[in-house]
Protein backbone atom coordinates (compact mmCIF):
# COMPACT_ATOMS: atom_id res chain seq x y z
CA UNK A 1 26.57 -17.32 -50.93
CA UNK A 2 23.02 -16.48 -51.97
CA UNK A 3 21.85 -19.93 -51.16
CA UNK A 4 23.21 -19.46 -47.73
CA UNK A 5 21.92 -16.37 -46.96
CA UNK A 6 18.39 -17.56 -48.21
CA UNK A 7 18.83 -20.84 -45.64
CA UNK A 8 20.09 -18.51 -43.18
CA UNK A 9 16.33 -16.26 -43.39
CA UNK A 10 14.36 -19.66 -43.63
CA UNK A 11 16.22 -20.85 -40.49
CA UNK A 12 15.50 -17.58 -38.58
CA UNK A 13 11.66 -17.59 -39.47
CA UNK A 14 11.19 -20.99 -38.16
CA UNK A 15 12.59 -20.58 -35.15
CA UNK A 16 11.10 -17.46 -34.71
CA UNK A 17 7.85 -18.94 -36.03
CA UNK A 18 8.33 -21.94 -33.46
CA UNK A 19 9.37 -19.32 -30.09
CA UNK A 20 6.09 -17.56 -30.87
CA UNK A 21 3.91 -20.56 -29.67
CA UNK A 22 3.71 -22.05 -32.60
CA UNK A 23 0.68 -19.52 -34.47
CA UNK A 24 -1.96 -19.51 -31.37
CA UNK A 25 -4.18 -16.65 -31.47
CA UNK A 26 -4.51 -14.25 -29.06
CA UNK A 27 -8.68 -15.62 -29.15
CA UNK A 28 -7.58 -19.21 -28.68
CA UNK A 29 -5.64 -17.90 -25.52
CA UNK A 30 -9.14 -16.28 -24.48
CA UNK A 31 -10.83 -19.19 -24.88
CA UNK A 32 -8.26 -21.07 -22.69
CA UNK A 33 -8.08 -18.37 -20.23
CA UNK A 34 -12.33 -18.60 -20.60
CA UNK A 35 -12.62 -22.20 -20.08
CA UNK A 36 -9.90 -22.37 -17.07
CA UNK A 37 -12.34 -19.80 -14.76
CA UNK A 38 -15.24 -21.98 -16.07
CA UNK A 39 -13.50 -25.03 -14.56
CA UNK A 40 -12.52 -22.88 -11.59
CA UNK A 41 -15.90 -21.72 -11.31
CA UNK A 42 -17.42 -24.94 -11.51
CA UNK A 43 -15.06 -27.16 -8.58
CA UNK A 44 -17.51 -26.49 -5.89
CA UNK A 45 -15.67 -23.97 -4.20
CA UNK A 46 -17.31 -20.70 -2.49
CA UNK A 47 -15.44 -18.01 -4.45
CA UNK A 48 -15.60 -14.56 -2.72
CA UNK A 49 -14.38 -11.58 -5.10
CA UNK A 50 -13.01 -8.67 -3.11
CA UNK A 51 -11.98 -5.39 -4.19
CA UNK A 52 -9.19 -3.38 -2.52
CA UNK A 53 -10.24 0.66 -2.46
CA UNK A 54 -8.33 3.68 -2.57
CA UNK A 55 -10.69 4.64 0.85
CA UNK A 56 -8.89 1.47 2.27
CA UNK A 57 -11.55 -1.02 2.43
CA UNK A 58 -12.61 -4.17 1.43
CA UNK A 59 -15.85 -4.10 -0.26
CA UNK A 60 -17.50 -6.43 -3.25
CA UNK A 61 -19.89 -5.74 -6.30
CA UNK A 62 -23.36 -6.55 -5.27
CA UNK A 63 -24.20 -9.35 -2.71
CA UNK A 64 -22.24 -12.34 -2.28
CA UNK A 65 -22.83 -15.80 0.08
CA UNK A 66 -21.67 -15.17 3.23
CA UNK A 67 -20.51 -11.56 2.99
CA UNK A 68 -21.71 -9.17 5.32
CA UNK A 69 -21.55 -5.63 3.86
CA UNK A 70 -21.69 -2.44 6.06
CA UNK A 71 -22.15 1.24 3.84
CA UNK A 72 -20.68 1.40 0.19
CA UNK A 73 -17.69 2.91 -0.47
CA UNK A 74 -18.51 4.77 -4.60
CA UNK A 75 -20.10 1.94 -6.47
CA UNK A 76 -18.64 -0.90 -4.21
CA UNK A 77 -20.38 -2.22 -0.76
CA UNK A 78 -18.03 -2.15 2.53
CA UNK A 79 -17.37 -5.69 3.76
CA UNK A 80 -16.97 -5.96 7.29
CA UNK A 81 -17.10 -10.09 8.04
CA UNK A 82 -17.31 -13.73 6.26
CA UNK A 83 -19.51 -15.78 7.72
CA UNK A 84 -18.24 -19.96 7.33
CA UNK A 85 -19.15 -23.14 8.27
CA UNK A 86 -16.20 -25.11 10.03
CA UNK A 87 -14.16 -27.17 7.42
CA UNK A 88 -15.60 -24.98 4.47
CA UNK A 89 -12.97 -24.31 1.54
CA UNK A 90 -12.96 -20.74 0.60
CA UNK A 91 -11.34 -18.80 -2.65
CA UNK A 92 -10.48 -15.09 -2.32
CA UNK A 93 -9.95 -13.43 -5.57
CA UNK A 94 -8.51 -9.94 -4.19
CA UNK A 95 -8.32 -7.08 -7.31
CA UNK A 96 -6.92 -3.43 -6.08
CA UNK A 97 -9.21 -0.64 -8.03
CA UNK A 98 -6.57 2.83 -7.72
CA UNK A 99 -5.99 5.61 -9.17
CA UNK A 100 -2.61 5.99 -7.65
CA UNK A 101 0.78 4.34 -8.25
CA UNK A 102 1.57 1.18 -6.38
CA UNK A 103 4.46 2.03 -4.28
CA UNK A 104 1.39 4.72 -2.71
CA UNK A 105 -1.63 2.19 -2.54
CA UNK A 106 -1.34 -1.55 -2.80
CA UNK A 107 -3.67 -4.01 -1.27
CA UNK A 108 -3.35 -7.67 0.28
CA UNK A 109 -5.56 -9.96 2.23
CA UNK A 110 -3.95 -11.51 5.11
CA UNK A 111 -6.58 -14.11 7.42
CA UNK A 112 -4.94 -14.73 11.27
CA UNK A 113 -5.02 -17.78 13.42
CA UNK A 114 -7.87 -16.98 15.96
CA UNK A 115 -6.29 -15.20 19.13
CA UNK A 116 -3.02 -13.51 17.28
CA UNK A 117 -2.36 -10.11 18.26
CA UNK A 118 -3.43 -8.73 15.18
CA UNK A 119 -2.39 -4.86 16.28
CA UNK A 120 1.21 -5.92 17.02
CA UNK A 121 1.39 -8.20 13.81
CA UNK A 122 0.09 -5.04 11.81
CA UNK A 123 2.76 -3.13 13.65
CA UNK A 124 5.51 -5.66 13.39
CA UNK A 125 4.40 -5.90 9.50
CA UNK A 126 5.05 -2.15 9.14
CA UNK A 127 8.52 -2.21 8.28
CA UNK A 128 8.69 -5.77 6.23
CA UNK A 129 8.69 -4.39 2.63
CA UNK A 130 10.74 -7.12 1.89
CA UNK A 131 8.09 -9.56 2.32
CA UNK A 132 5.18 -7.70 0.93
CA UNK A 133 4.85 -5.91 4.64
CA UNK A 134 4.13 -9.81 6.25
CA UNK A 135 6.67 -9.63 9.49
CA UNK A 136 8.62 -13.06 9.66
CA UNK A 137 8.05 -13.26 12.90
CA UNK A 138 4.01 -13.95 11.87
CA UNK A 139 4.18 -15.95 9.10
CA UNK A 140 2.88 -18.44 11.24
CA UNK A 141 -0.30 -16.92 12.66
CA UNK A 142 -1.11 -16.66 8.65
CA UNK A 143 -3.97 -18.34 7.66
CA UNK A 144 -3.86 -17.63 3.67
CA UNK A 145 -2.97 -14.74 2.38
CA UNK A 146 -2.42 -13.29 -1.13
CA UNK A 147 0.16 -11.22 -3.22
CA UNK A 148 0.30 -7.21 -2.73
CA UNK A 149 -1.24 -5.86 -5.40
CA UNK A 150 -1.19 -2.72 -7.73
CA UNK A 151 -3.78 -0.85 -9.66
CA UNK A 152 -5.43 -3.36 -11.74
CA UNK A 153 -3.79 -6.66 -10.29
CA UNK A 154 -5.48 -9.49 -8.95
CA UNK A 155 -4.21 -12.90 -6.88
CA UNK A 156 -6.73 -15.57 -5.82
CA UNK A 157 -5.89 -17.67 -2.58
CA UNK A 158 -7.97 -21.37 -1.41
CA UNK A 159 -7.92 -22.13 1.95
CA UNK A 160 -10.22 -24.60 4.52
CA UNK A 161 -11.75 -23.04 7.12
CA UNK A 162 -10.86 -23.11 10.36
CA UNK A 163 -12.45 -25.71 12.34
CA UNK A 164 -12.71 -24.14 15.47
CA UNK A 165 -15.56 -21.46 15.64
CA UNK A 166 -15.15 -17.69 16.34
CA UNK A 167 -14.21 -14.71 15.12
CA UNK A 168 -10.26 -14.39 12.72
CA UNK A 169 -9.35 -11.26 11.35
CA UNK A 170 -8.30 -10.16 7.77
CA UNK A 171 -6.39 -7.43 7.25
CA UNK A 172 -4.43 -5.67 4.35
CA UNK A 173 -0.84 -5.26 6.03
CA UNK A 174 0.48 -2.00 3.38
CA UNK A 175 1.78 0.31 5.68
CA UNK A 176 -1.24 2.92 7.06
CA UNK A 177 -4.58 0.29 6.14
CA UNK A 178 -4.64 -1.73 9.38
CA UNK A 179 -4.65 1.33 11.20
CA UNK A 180 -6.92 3.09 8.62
CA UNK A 181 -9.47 0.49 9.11
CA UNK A 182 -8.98 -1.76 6.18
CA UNK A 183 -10.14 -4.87 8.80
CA UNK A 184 -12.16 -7.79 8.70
CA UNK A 185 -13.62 -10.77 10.13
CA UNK A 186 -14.35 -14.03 9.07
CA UNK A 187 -16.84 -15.82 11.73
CA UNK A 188 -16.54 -19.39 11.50
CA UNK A 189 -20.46 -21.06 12.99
């Protein structure tokens, strides 16, 4: 019976031992983590980091390519357009900063085909909370478009520019930021 129960405990610490990844450390996970963004980083993509505010805005840390800032909003510049060549690819890494509860302020970036009625897709969008406030009926003026995001949260979307030139809007689509001027434009040249 002894023998048992001592193959029994040997048993249960392997497999335990073996569901726990097998020993990795929480700094080899780091470094993995580390050397993914470097790879990321390094694939020739413009990356554009934008920061969802409690003032609902978009806004960035400092300058970035292609970002055209208007007024700060605390320590973080207002963005108000993209600028893009035709054909570029583009990464959006979207991070809400909040100091309130996500079901009261959560962010997304939504880009629209060129002529969609951005007011009535806003509108429409209002009452999807199903769908992260996206209507269904728009899903296919969308563009790209990322998660909605809490406090602290981030989701990164790639997309190719639109060939045509002019002006697309971004918007987050939480109910109250369209109309509360969280708004952008990305102007393809």
């Amino acid at each position: 019976m002894k023998k048992l129960l001592i193959n029994s405990f040997l048993l249960l610490f392997v497999v335990a031992f073996a569901a726990c990844g097998g020993g990795e450390t929480a700094e080899q996970t780091q470094q993995e983590e580390a050397e993914q963004e470097q790879a990321t980083q390094d694939d020739g993509v413009r990356t554009i980091d934008l920061i969802g505010t409690d003032d609902l805005k978009f806004a960035v840390e400092g300058e970035q390519e292609g970002v055209v800032t208007n007024g700060t909003t605390g320590e973080f510049a207002i963005v108000e357009a993209i600028e893009a060549a035709p054909g570029e690819e583009i990464r959006i890494n979207l991070r809400t900063v909040s100091s309130m509860p996500p079901t009261a302020m959560s962010h997304n970036f939504v880009l629209v085909e060129m002529g969609t009625d951005t007011d009535a897709f806003a509108r429409e969008s209002l009452s999807a909370r199903d769908s992260d406030y996206i209507s269904p009926d728009y899903e296919d003026n969308i563009i790209a478009s990322t998660a909605m995001l809490g406090d602290g949260e981030s989701d990164t979307v790639t997309f190719t520019v639109p060939e045509e030139p002019g002006e697309y809007d971004f918007i987050c689509t939480f109910p109250g930021h369209y109309a509360g001027g969280m708004v952008g434009k990305l102007i393809v040249e």
